[in-house]
C-alpha atoms as a PDB file:
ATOM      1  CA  UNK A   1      82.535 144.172 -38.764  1.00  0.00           C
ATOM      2  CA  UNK A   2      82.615 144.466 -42.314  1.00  0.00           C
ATOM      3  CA  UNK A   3      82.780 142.270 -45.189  1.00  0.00           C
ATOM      4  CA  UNK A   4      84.931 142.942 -48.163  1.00  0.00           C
ATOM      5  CA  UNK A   5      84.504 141.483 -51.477  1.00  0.00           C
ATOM      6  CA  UNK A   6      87.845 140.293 -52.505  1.00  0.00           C
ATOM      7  CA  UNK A   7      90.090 140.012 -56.413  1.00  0.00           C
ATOM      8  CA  UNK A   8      92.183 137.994 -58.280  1.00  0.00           C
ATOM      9  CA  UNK A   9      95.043 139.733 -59.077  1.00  0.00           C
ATOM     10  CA  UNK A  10      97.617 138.850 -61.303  1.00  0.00           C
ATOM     11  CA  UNK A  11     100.891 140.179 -60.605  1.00  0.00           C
ATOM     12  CA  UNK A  12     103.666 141.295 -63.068  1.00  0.00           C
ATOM     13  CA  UNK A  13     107.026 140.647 -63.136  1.00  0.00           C
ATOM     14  CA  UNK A  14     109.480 143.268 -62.563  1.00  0.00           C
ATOM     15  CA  UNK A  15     112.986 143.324 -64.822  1.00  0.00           C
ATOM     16  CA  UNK A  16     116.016 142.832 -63.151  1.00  0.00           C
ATOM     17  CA  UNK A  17     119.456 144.044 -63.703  1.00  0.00           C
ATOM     18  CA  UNK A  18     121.201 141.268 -65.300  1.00  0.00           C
ATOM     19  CA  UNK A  19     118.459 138.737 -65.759  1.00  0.00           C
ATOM     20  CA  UNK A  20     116.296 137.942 -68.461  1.00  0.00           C
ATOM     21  CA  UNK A  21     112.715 138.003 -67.393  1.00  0.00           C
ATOM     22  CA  UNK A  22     111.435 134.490 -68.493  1.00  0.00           C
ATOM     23  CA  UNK A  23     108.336 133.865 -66.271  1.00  0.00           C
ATOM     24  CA  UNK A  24     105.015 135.017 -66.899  1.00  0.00           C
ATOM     25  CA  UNK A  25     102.558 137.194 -64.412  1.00  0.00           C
ATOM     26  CA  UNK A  26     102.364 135.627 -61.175  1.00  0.00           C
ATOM     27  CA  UNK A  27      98.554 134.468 -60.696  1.00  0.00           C
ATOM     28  CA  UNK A  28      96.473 132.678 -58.165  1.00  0.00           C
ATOM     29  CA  UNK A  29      98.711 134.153 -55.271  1.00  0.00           C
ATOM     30  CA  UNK A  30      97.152 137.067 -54.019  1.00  0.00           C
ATOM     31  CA  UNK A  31      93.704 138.459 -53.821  1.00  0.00           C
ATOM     32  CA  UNK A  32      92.500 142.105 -52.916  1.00  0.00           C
ATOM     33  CA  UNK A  33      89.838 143.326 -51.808  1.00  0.00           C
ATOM     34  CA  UNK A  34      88.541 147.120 -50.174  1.00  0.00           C
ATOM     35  CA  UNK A  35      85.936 148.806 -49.049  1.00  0.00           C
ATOM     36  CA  UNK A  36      85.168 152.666 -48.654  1.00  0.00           C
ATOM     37  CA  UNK A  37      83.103 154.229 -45.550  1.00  0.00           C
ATOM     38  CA  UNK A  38      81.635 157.108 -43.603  1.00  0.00           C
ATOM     39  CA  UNK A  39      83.895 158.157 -40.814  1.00  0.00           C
ATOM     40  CA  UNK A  40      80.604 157.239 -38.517  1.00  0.00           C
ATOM     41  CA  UNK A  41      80.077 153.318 -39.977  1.00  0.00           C
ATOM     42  CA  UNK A  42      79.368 151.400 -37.445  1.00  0.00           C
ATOM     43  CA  UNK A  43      82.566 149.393 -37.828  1.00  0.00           C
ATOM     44  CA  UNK A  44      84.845 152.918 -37.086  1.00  0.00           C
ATOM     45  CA  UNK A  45      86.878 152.617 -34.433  1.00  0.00           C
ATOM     46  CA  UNK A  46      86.189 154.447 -31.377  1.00  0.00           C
ATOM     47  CA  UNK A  47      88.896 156.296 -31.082  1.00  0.00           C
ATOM     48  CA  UNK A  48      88.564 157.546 -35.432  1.00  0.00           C
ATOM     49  CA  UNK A  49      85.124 158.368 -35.119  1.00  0.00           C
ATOM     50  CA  UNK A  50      86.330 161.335 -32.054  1.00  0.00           C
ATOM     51  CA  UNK A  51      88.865 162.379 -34.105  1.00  0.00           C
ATOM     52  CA  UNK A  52      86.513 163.040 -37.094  1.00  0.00           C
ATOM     53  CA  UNK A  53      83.753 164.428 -34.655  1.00  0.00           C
ATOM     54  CA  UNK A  54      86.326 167.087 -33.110  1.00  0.00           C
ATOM     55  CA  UNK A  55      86.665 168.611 -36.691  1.00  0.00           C
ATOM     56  CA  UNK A  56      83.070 168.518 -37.722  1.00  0.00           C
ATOM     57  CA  UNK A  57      83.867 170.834 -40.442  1.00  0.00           C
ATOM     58  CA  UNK A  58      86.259 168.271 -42.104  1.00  0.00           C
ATOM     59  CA  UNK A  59      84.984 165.203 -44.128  1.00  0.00           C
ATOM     60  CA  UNK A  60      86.299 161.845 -43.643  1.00  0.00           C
ATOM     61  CA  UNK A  61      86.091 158.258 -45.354  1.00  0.00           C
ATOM     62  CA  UNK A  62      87.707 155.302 -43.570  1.00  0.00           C
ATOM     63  CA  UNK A  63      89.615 152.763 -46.379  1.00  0.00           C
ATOM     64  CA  UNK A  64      89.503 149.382 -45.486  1.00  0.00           C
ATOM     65  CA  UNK A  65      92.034 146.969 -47.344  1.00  0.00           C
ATOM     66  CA  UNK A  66      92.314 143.401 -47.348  1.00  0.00           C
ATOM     67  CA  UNK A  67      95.600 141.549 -48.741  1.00  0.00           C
ATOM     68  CA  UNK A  68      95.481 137.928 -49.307  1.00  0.00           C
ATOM     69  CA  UNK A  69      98.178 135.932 -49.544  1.00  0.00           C
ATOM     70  CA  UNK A  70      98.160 132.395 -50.238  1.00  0.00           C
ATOM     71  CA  UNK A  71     100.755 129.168 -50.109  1.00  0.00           C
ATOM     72  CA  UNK A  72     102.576 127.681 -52.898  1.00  0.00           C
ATOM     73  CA  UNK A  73     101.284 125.293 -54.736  1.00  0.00           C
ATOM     74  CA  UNK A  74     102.868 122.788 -56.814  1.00  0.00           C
ATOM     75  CA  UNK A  75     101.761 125.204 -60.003  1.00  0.00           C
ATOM     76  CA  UNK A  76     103.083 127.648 -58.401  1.00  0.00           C
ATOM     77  CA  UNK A  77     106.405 127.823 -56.634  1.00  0.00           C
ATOM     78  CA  UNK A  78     108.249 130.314 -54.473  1.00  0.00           C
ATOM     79  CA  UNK A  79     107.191 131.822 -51.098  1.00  0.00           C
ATOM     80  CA  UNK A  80     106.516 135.328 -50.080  1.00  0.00           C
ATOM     81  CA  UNK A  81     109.186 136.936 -48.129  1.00  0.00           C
ATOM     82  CA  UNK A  82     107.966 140.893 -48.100  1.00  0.00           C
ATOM     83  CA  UNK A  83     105.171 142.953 -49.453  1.00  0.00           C
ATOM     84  CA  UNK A  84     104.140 146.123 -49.659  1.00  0.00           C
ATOM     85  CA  UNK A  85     100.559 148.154 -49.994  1.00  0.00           C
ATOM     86  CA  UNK A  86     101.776 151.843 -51.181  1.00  0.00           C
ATOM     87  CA  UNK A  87      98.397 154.657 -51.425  1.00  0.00           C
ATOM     88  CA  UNK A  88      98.922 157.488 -53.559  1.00  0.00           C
ATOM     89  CA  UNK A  89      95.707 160.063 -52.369  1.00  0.00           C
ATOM     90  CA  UNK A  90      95.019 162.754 -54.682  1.00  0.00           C
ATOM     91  CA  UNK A  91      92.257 164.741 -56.448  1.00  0.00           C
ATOM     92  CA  UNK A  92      90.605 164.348 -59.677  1.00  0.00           C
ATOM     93  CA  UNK A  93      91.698 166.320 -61.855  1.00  0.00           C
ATOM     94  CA  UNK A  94      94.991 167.388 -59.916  1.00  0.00           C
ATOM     95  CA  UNK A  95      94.853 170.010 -57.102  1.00  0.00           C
ATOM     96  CA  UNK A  96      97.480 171.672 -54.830  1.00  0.00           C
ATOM     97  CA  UNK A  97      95.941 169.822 -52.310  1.00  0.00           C
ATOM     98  CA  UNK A  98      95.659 166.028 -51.437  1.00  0.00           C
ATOM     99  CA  UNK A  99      93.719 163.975 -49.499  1.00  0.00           C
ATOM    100  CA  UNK A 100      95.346 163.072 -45.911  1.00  0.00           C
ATOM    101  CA  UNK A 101      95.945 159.757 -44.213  1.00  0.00           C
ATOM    102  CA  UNK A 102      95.367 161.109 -40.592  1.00  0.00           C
ATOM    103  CA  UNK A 103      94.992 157.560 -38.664  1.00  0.00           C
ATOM    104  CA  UNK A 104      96.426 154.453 -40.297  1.00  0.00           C
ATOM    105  CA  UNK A 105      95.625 150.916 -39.119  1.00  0.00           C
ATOM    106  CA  UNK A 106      98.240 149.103 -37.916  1.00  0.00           C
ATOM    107  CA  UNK A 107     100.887 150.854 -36.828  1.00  0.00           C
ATOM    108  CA  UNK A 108     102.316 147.600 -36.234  1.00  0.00           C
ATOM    109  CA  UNK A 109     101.128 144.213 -36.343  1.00  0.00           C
ATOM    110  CA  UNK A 110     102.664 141.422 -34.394  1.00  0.00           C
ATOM    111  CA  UNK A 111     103.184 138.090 -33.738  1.00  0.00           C
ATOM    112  CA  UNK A 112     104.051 136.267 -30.591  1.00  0.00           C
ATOM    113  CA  UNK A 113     107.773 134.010 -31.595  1.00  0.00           C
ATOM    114  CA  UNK A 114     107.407 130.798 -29.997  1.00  0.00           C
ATOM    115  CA  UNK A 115     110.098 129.285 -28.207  1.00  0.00           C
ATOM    116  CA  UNK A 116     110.995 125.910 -29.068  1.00  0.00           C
ATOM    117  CA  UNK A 117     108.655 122.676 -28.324  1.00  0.00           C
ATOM    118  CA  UNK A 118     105.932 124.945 -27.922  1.00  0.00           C
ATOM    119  CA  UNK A 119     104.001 124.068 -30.858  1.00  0.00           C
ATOM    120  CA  UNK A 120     101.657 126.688 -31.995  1.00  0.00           C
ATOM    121  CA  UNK A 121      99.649 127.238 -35.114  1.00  0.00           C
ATOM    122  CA  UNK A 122      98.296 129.850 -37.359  1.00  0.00           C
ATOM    123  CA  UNK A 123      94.984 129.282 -38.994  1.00  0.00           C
ATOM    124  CA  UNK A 124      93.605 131.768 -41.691  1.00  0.00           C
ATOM    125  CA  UNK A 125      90.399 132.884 -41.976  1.00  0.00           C
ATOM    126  CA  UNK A 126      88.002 134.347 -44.393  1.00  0.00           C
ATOM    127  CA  UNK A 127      87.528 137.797 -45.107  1.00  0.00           C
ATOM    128  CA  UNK A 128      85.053 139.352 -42.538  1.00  0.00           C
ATOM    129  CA  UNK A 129      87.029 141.432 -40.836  1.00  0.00           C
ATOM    130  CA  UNK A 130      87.573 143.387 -37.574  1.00  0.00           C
ATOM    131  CA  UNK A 131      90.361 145.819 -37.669  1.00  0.00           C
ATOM    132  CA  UNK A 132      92.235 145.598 -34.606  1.00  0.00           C
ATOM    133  CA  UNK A 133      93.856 147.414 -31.887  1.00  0.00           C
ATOM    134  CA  UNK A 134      96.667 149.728 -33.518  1.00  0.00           C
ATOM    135  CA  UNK A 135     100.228 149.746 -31.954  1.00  0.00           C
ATOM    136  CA  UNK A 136     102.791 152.350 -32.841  1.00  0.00           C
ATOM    137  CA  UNK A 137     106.019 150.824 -34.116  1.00  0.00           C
ATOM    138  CA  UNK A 138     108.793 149.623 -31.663  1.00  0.00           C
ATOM    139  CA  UNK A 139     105.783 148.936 -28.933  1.00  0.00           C
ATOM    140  CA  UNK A 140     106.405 145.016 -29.494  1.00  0.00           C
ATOM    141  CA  UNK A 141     107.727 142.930 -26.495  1.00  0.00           C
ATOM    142  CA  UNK A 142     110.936 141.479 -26.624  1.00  0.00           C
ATOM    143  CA  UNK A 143     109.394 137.934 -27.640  1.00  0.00           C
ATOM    144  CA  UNK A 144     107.020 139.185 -30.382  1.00  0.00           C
ATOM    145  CA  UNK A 145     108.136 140.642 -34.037  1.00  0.00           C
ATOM    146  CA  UNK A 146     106.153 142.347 -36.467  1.00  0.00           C
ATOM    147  CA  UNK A 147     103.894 141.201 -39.214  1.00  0.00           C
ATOM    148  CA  UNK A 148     102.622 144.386 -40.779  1.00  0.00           C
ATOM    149  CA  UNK A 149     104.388 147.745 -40.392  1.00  0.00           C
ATOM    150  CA  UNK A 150     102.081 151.195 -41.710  1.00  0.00           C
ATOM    151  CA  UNK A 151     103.907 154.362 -42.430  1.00  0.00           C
ATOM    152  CA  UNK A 152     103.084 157.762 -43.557  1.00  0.00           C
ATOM    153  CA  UNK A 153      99.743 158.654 -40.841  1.00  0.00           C
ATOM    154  CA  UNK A 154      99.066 162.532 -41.905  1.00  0.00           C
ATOM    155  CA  UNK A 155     100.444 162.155 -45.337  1.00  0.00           C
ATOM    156  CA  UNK A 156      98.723 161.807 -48.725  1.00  0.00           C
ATOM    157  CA  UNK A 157     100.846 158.611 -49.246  1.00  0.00           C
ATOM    158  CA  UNK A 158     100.505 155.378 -46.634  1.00  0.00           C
ATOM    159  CA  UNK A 159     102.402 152.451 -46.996  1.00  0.00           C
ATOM    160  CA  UNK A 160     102.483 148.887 -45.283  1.00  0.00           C
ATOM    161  CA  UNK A 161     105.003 145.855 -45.188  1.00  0.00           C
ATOM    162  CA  UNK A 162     104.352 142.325 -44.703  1.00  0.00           C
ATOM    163  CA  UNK A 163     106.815 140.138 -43.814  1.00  0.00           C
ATOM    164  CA  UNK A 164     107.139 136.070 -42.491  1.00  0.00           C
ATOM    165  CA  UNK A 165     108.363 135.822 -38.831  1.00  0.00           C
ATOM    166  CA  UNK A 166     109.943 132.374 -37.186  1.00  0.00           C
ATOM    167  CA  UNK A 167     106.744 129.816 -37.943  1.00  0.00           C
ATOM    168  CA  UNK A 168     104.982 131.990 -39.269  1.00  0.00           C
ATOM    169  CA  UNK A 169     105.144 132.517 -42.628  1.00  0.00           C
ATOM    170  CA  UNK A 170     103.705 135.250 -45.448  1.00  0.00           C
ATOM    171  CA  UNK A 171     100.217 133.348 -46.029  1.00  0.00           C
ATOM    172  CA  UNK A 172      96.346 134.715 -45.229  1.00  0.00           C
ATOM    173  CA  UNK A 173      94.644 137.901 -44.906  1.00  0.00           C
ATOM    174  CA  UNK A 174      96.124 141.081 -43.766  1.00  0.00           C
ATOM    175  CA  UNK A 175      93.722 143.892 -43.268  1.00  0.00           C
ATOM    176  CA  UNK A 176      94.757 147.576 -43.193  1.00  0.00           C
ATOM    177  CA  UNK A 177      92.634 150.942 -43.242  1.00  0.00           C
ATOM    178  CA  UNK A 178      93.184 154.667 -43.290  1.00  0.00           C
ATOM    179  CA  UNK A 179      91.112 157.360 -42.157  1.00  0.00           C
ATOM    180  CA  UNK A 180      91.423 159.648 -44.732  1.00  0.00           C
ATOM    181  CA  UNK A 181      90.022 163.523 -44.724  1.00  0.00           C
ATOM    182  CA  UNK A 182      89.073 164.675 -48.080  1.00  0.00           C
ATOM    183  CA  UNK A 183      89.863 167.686 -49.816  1.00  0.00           C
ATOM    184  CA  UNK A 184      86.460 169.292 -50.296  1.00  0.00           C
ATOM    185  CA  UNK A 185      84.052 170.186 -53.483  1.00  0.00           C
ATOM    186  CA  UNK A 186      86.831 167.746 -55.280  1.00  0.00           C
ATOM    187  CA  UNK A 187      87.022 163.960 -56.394  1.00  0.00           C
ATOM    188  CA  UNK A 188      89.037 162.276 -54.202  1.00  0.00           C
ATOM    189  CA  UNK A 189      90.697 159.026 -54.841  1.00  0.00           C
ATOM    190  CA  UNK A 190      93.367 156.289 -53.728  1.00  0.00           C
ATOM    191  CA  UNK A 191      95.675 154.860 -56.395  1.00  0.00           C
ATOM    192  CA  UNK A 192      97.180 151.257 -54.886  1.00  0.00           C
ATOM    193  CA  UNK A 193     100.393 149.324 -55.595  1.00  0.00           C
ATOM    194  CA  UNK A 194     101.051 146.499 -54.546  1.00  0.00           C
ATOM    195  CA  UNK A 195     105.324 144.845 -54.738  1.00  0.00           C
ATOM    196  CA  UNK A 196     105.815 141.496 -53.891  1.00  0.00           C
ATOM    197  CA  UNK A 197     108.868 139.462 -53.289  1.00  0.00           C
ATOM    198  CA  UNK A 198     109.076 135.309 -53.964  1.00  0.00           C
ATOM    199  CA  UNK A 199     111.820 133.284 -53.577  1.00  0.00           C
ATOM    200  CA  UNK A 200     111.838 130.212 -54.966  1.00  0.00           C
ATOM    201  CA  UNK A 201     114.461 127.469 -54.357  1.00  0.00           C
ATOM    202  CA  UNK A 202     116.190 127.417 -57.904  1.00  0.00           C
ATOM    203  CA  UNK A 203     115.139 130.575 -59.378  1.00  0.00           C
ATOM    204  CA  UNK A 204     116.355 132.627 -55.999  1.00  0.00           C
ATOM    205  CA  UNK A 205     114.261 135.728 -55.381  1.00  0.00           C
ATOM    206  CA  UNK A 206     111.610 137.077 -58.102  1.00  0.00           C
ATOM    207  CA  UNK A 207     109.837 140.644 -57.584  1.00  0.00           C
ATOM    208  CA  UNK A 208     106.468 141.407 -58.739  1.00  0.00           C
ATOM    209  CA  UNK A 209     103.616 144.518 -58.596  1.00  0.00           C
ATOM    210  CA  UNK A 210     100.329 145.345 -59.495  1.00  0.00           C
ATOM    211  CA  UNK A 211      98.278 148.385 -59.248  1.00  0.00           C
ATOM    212  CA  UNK A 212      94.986 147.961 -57.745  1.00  0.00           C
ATOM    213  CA  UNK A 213      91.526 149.020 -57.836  1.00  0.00           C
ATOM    214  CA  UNK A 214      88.768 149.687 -60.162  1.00  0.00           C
ATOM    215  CA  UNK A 215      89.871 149.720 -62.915  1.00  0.00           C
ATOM    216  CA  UNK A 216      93.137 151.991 -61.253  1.00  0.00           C
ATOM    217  CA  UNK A 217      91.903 154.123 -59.010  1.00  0.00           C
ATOM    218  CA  UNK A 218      89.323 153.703 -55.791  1.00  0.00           C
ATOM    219  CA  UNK A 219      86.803 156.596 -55.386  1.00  0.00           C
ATOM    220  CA  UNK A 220      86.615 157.896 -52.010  1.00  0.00           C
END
């Protein structure tokens, strides 16, 4: 396990086409938090830490991402109803090449839909995490629907959804990670945005995004 410190962020509002943006940055809502290590941490999943070991001559760094999402308050109105986590890998300065999400972490996330009268509960915890098992998408049974979606293993940008499912809704911590192989004698780092969707009952739906980091950009 690892722990991972975690951020305020305030996120902006986005314009949209035919309304007049007339609320402020969105803060108190979602927290962020990552961490950056050696493709042989202790915490490296079994199955990442073979895949780095069959190409010794490659370098690796495993990203570990936490997105927090919490309730509305009576400050604070609306609900999250989708979110994505979009990493832009590249090289400072610029090269031809990039940096390569080979493994991302999940695949797909999922939760089990509860039928009716059956009464269960979600309970969030705090922010030591254990990334767990991946699933590919589509692998969910017919009575489970997914949480977290990743795209884009093998490419220099991955990108994750969150979404609310029947009784469960968009609140909590959401851990991703990427095992990334570095372009070599280079800088490598991982730009982050983050676009968020509330929807509030008199407003309707408001869209916000941040770009994440320190200050922009995480080294690698």
């Amino acid at each position: 396990m690892t722990e991972v410190m975690m951020h305020d962020i305030e996120l902006e509002p986005e314009p949209m086409l035919g309304r007049q943006i007339d609320n402020g940055p969105l803060r108190g809502r979602f927290t962020f938090g990552w961490d950056v290590l050696g493709a042989d941490h202790e915490t490296v999943r079994a199955d990442w830490l073979a895949y780095a070991k069959a190409a010794p001559n490659r370098e690796f760094r495993q990203l570990v991402m936490v997105c927090s999402f919490r309730p509305e308050t009576p400050e604070s109105k609306g609900v999250f109803r989708h979110a994505s986590l979009g990493v832009k890998l590249s090289t400072i300065p610029g090269r031809t090449a990039n940096p390569l999400a080979r493994l991302i972490d999940p695949g797909e996330r999922t939760r089990p839909i509860p039928g009716p009268g059956t009464g269960m509960s979600f309970t969030v915890k705090a922010v030591v995490l254990d990334v767990g098992v991946q699933k590919p998408p589509s692998a969910a049974a017919a009575n489970e629907e997914w949480i977290v979606r990743g795209h884009g293993a093998s490419q220099p940008n991955p990108q994750w959804e969150f979404r609310p499912v029947k009784r469960f809704p968009l609140v909590g911590d959401h851990p991703v990670a990427a095992l990334i192989e570095l372009v070599p004698d280079a800088v490598n780092a991982a730009e982050v945005l983050v676009a968020a969707e509330l929807e509030h009952r008199s407003w309707g739906v408001r869209r916000y995004r941040a770009k994440l980091g320190s200050p922009h950009a995480i080294l690698l």
